[in-house]
PDB file of N, CA and C in Angstrom:
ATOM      1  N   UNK A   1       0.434  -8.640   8.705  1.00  0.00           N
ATOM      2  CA  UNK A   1       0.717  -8.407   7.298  1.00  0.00           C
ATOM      3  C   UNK A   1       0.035  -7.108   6.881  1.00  0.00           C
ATOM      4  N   UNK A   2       0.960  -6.422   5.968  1.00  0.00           N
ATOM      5  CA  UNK A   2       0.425  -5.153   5.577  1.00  0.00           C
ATOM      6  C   UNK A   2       0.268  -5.302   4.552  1.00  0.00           C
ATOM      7  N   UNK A   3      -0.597  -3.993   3.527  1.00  0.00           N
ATOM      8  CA  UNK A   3      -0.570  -3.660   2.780  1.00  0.00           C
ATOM      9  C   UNK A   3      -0.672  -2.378   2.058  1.00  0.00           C
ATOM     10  N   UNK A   4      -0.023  -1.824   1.218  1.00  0.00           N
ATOM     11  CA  UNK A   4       0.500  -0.896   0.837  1.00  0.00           C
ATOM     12  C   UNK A   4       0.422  -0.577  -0.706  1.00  0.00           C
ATOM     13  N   UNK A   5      -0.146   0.730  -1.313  1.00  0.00           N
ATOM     14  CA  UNK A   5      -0.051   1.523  -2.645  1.00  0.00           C
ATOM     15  C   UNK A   5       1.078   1.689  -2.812  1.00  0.00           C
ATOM     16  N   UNK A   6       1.652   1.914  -3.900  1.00  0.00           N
ATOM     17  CA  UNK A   6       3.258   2.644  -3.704  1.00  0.00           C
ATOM     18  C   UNK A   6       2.750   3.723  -5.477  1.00  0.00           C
ATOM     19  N   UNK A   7       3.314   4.668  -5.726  1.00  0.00           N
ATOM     20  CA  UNK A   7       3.920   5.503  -6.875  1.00  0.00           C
ATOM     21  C   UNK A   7       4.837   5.314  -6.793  1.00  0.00           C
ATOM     22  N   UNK A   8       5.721   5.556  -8.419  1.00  0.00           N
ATOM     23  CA  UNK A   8       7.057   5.427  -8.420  1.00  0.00           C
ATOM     24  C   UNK A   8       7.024   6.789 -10.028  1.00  0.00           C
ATOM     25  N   UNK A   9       8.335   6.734  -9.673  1.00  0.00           N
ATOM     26  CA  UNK A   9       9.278   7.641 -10.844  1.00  0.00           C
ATOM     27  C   UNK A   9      10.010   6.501 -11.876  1.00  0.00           C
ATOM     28  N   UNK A  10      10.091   6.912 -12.752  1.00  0.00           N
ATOM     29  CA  UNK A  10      11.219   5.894 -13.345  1.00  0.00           C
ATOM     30  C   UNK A  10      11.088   4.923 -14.590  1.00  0.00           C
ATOM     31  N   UNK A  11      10.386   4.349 -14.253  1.00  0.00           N
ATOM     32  CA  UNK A  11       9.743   2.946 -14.960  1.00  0.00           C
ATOM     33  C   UNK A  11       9.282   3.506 -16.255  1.00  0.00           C
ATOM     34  N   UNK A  12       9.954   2.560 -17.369  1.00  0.00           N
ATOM     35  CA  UNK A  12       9.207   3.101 -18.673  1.00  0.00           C
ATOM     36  C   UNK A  12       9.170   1.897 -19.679  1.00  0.00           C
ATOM     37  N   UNK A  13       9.284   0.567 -19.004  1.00  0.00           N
ATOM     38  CA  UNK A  13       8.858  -0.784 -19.691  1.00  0.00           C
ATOM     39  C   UNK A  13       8.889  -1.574 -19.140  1.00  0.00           C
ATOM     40  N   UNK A  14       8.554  -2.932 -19.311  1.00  0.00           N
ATOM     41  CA  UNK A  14       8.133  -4.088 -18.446  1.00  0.00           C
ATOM     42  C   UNK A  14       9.646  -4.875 -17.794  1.00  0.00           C
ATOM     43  N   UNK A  15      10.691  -4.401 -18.859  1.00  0.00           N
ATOM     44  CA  UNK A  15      11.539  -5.101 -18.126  1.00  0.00           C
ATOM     45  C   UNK A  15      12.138  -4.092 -16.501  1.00  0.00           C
ATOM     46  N   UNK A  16      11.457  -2.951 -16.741  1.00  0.00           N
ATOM     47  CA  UNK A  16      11.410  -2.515 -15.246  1.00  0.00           C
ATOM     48  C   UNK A  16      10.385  -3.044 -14.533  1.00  0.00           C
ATOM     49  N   UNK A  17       9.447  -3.217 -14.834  1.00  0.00           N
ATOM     50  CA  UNK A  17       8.915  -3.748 -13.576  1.00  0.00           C
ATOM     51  C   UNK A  17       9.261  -4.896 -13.267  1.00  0.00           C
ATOM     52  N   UNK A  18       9.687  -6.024 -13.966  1.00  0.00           N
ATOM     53  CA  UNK A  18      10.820  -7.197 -13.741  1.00  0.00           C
ATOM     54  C   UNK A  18      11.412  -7.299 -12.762  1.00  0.00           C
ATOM     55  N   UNK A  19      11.949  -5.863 -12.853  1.00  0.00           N
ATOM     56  CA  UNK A  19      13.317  -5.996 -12.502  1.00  0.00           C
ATOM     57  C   UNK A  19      12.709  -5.580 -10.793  1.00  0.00           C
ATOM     58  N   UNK A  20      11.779  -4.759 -10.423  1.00  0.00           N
ATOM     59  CA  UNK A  20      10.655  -4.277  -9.468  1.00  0.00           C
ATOM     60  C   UNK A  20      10.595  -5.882  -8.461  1.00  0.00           C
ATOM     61  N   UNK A  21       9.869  -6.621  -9.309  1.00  0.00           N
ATOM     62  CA  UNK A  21       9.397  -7.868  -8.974  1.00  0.00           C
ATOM     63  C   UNK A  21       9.841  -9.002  -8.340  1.00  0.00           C
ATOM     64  N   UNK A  22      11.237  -8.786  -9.385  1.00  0.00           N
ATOM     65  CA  UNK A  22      12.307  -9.662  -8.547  1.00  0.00           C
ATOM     66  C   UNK A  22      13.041  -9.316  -7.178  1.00  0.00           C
ATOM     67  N   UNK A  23      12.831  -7.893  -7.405  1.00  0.00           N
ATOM     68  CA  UNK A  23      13.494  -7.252  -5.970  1.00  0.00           C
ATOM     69  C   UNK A  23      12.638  -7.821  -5.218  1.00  0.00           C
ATOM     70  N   UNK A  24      11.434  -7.509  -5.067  1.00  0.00           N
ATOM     71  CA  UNK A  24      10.525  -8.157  -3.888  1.00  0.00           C
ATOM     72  C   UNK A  24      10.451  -9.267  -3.719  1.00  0.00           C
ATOM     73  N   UNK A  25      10.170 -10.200  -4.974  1.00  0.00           N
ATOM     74  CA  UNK A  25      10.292 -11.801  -4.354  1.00  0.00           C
ATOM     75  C   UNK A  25      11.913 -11.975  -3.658  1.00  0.00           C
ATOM     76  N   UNK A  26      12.426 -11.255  -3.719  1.00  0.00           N
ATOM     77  CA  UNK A  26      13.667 -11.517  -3.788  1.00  0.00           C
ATOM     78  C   UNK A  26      14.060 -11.747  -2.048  1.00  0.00           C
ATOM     79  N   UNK A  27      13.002 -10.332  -1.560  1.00  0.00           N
ATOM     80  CA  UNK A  27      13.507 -10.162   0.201  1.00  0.00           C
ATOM     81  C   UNK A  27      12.827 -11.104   0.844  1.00  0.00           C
ATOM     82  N   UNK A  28      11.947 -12.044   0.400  1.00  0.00           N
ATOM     83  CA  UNK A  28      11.334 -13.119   1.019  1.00  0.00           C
ATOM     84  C   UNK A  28      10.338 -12.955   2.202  1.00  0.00           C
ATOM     85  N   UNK A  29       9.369 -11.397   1.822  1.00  0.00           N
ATOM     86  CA  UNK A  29       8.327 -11.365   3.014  1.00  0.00           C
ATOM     87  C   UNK A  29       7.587 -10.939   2.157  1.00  0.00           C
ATOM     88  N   UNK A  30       7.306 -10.666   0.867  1.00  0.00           N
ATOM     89  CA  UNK A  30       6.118 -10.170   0.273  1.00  0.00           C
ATOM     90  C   UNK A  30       5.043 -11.925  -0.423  1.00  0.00           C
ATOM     91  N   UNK A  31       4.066 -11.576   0.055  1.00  0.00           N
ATOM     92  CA  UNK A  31       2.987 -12.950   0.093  1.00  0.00           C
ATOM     93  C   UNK A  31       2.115 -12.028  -1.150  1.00  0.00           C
ATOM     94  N   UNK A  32       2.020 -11.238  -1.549  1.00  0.00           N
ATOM     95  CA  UNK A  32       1.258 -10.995  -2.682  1.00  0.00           C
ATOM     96  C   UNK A  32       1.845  -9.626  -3.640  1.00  0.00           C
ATOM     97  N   UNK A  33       1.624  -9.139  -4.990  1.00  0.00           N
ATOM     98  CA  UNK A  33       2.285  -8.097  -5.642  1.00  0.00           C
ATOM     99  C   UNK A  33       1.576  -7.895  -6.881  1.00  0.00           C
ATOM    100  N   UNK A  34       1.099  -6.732  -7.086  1.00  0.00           N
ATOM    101  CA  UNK A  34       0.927  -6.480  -8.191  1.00  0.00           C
ATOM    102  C   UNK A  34       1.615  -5.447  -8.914  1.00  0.00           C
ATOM    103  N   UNK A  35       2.685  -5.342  -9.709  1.00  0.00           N
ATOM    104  CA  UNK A  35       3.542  -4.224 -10.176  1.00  0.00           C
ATOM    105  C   UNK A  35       2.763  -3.605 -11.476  1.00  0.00           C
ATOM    106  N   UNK A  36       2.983  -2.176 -12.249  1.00  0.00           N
ATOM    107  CA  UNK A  36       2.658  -2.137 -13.120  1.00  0.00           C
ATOM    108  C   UNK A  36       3.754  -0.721 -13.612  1.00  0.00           C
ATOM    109  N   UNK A  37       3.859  -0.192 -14.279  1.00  0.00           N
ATOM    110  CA  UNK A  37       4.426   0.868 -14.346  1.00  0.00           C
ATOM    111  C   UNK A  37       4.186   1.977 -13.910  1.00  0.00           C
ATOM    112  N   UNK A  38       5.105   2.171 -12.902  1.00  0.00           N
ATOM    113  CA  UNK A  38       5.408   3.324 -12.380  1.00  0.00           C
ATOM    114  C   UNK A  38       4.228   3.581 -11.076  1.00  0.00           C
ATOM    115  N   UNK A  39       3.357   2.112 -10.657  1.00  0.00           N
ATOM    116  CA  UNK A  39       2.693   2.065  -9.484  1.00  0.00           C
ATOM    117  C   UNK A  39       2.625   0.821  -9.095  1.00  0.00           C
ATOM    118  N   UNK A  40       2.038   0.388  -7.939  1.00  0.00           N
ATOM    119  CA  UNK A  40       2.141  -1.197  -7.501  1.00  0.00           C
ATOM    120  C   UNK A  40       1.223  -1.012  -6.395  1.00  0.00           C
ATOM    121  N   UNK A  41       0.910  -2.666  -6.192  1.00  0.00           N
ATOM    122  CA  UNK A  41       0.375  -3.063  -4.748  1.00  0.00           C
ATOM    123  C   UNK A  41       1.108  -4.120  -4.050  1.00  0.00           C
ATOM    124  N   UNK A  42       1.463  -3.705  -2.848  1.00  0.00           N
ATOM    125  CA  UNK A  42       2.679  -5.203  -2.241  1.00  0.00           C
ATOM    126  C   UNK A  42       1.627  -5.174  -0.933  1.00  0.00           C
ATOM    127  N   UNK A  43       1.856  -6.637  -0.937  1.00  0.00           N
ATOM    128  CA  UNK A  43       1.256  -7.222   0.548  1.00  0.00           C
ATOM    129  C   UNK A  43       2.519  -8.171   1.340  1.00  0.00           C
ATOM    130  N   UNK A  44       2.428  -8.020   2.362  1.00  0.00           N
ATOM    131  CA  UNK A  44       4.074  -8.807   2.887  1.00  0.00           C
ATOM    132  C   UNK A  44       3.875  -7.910   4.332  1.00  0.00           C
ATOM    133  N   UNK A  45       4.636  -8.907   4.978  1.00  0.00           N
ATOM    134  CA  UNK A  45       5.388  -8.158   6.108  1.00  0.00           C
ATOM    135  C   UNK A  45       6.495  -7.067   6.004  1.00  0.00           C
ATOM    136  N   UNK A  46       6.303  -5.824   5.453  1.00  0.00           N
ATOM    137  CA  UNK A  46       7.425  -4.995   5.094  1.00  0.00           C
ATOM    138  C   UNK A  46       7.063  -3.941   5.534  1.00  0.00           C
ATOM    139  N   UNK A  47       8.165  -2.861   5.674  1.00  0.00           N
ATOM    140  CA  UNK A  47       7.920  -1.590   6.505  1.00  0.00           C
ATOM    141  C   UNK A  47       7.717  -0.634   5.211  1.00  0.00           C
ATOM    142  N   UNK A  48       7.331   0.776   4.888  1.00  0.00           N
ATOM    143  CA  UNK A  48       7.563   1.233   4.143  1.00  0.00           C
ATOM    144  C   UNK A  48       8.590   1.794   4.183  1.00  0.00           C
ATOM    145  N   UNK A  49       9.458   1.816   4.852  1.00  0.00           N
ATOM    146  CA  UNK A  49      11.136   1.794   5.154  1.00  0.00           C
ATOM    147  C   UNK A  49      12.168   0.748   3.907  1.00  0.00           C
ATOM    148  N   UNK A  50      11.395   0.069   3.926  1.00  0.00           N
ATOM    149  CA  UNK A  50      11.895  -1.582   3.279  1.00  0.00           C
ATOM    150  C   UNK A  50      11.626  -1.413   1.652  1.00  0.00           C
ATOM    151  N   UNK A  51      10.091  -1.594   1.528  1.00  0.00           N
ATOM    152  CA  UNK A  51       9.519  -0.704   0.103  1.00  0.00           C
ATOM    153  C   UNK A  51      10.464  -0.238  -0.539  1.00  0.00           C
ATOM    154  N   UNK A  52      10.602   1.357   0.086  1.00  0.00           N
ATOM    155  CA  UNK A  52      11.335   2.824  -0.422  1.00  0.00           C
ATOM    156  C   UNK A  52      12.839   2.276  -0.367  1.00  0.00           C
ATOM    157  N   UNK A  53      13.711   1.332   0.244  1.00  0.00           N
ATOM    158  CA  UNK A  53      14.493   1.390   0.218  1.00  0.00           C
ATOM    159  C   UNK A  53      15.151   0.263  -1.167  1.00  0.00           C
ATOM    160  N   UNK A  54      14.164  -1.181  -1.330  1.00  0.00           N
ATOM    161  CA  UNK A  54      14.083  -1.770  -2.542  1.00  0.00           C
ATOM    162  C   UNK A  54      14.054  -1.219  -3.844  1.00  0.00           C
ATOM    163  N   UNK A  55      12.872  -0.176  -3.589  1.00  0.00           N
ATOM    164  CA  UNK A  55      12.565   0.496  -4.896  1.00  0.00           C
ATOM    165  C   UNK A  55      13.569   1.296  -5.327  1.00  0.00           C
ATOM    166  N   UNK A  56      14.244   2.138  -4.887  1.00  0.00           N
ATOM    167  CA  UNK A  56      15.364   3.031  -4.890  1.00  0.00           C
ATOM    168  C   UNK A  56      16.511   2.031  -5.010  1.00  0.00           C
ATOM    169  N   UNK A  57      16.551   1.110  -4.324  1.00  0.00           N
ATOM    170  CA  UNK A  57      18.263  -0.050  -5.423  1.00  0.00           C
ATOM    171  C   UNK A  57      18.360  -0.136  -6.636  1.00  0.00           C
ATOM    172  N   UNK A  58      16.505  -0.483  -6.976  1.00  0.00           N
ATOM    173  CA  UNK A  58      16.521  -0.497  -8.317  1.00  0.00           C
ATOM    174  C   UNK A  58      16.674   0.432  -9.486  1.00  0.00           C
ATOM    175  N   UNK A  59      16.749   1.522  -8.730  1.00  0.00           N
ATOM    176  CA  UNK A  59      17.177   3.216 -10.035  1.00  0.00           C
ATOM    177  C   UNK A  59      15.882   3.866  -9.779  1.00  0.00           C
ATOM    178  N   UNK A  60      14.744   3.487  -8.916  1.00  0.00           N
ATOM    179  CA  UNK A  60      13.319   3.881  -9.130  1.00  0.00           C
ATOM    180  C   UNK A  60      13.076   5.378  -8.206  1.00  0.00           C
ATOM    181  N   UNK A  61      12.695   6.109  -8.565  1.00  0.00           N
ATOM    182  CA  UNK A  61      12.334   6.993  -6.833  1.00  0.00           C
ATOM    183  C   UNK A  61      10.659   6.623  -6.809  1.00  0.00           C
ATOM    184  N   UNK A  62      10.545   6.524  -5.411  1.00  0.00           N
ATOM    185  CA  UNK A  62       8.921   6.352  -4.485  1.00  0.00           C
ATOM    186  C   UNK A  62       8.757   8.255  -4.457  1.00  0.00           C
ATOM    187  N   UNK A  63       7.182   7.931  -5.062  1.00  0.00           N
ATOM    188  CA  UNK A  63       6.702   9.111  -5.088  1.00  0.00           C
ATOM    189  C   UNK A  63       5.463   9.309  -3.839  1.00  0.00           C
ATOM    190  N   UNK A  64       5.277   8.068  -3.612  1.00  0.00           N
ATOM    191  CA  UNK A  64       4.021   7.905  -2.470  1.00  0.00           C
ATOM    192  C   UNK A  64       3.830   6.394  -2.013  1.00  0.00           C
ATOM    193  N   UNK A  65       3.739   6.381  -0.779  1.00  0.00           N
ATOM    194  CA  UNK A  65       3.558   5.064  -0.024  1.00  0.00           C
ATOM    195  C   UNK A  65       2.382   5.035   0.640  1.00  0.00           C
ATOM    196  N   UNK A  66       1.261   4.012   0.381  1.00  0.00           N
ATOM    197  CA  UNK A  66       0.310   4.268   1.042  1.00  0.00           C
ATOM    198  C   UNK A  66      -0.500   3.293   1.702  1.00  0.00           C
ATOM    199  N   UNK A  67      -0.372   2.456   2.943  1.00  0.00           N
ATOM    200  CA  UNK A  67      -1.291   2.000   3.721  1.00  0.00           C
ATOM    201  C   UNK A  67      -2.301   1.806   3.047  1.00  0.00           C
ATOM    202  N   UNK A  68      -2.856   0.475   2.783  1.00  0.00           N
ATOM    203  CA  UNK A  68      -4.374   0.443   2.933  1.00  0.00           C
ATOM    204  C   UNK A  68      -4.999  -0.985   3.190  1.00  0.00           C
ATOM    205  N   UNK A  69      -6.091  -1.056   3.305  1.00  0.00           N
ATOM    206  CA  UNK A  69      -6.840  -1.781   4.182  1.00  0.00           C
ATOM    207  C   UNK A  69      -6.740  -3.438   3.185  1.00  0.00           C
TER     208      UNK A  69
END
């Protein structure tokens, strides 16, 4: 299990990050999340392949993906 920073573009109220949130519970490997506008923390089995590619369905662009401990 990883975990990962993310930046984002986009987001300018809560019903975006909603909408963020549900994407992830949605793919059924994220075990923890904290969204907020226009940054987050996801823990899950996910690639940052997976991330960037969720975030971007949702209208969002990833400004930075970042590994961490």
């Amino acid at each position: 299990m990883a975990k990962f920073k993310i930046e984002m573009n986009g987001m300018s109220c809560m019903h975006c990050v909603g909408h963020v949130k549900n994407a992830f519970e949605d793919c059924g490997k994220v075990r923890g999340m904290d969204v907020e506008i226009n940054k987050a923390v996801i823990e899950g089995d996910l690639t940052e392949e997976e991330i960037k590619d969720i975030i971007e369905d949702e209208g969002y662009d990833v400004v930075k993906i970042e590994k961490i401990d």
